[in-house]
Protein backbone atom coordinates (compact mmCIF):
# COMPACT_ATOMS: atom_id res chain seq x y z
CA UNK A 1 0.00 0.00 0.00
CA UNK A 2 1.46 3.17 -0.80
CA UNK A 3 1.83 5.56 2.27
CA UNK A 4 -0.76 8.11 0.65
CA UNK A 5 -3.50 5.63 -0.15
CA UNK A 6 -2.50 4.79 3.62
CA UNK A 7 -3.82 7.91 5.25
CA UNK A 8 -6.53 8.35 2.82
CA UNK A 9 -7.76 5.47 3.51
CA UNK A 10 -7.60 5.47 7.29
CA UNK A 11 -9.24 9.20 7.01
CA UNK A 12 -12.09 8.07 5.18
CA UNK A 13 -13.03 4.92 7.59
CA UNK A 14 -12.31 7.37 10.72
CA UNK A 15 -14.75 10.44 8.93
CA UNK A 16 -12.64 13.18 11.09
CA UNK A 17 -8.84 14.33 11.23
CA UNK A 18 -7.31 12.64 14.13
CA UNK A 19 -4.15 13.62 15.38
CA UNK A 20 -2.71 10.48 14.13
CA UNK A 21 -4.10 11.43 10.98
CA UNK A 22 -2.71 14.48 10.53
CA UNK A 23 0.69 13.68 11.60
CA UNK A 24 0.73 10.96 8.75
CA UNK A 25 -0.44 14.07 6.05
CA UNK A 26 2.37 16.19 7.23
CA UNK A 27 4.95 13.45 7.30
CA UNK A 28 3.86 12.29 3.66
CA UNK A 29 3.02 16.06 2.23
CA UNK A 30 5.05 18.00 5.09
CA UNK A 31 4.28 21.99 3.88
CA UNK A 32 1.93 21.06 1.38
CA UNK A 33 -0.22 19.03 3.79
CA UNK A 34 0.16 21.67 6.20
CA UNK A 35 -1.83 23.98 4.09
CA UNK A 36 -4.10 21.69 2.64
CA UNK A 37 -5.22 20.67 6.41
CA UNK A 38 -5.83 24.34 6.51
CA UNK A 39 -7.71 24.90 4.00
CA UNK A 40 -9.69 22.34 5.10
CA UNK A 41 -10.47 23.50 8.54
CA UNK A 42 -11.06 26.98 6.76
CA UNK A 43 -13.69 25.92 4.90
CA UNK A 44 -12.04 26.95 1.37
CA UNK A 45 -13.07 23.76 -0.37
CA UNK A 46 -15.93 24.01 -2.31
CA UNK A 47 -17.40 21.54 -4.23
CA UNK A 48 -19.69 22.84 -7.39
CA UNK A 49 -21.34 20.77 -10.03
CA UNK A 50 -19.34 20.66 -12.97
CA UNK A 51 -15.83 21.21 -10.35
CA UNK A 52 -14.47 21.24 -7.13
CA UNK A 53 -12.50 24.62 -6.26
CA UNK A 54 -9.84 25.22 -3.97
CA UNK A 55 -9.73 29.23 -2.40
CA UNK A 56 -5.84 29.87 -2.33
CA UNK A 57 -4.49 33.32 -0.96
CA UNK A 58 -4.31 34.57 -4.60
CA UNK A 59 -6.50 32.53 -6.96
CA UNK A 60 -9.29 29.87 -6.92
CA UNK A 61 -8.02 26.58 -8.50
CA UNK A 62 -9.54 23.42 -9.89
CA UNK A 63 -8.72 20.24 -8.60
CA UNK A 64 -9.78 16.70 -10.68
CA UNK A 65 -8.67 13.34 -9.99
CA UNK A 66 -5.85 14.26 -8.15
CA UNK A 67 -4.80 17.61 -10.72
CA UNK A 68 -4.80 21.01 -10.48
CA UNK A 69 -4.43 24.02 -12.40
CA UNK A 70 -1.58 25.66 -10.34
CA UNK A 71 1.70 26.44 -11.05
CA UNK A 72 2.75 23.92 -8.37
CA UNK A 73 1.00 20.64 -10.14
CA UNK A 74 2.14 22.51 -13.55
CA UNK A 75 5.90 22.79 -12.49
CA UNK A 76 7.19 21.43 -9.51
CA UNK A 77 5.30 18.06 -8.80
CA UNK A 78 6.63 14.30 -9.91
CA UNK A 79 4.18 12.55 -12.24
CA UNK A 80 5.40 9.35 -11.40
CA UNK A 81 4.72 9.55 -7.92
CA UNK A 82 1.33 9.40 -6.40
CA UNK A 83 2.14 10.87 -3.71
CA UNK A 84 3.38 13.94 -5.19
CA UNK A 85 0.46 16.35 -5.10
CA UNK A 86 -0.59 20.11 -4.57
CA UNK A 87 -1.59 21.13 -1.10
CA UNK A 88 -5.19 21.84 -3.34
CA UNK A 89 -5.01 18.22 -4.58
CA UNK A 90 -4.11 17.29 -0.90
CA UNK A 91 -6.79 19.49 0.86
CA UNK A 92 -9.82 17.88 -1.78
CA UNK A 93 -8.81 14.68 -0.60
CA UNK A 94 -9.11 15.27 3.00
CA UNK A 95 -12.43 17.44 2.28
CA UNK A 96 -14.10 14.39 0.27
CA UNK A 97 -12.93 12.29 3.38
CA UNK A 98 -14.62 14.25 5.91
CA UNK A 99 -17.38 15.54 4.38
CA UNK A 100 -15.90 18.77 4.89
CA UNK A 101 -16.75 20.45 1.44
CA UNK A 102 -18.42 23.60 0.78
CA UNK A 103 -21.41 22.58 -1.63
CA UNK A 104 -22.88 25.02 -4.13
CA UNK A 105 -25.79 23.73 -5.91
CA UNK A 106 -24.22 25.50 -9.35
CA UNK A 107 -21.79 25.45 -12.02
CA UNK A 108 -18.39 27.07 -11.12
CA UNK A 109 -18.25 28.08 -14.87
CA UNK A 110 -20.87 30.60 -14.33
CA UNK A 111 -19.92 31.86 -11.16
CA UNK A 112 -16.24 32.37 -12.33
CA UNK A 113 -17.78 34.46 -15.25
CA UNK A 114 -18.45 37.11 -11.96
CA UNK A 115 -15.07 36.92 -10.55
């Protein structure tokens, strides 16, 4: 089992962040997990119809299966590891885990139209 499957899977059968649980995030993801477990707790996940959204300091970004639109996934990740993701990547994970999601019953495509 690979060590990220390992604390996504022990997230999702325990529904809440443990401590345990977020000490295995930050030693897997370390900065980037750090963040993401932020943005969790601050509610900047939201999940829209046609995309789920992560609210960074200076833009919103998209996040599917695992991929993102910033320059982090763009740049800096590994594509060979699996365990190589964005702290937006990271935080949608742990959001869809613990039902922690901001839900808007509408398309981001028309609400990014207004931003």
């Amino acid at each position: 089992m690979e060590p990220d499957e390992d604390w996504q899977t022990t997230l999702e059968a325990a529904g809440e962040l443990t401590p345990e649980i977020t000490d295995r995030i930050l030693a897997v993801h370390g900065d980037r997990g750090r963040r993401a477990i932020e943005a969790v707790t601050e509610s900047r996940v939201k999940a829209y119809r046609d995309f789920t959204v992560v609210v960074g300091h200076g833009d919103e970004y998209i996040v599917e299966d695992d991929g993102c639109t910033c320059e982090d996934a763009t740049y800096n990740l590994d594509d060979e590891d699996p365990t190589d993701l964005c702290w937006h990547a990271i935080a949608v994970a742990i959001a869809e885990r613990i039902d922690a999601m901001d839900h808007h019953d509408m398309y981001y495509a028309d609400v990014r139209e207004f931003i």
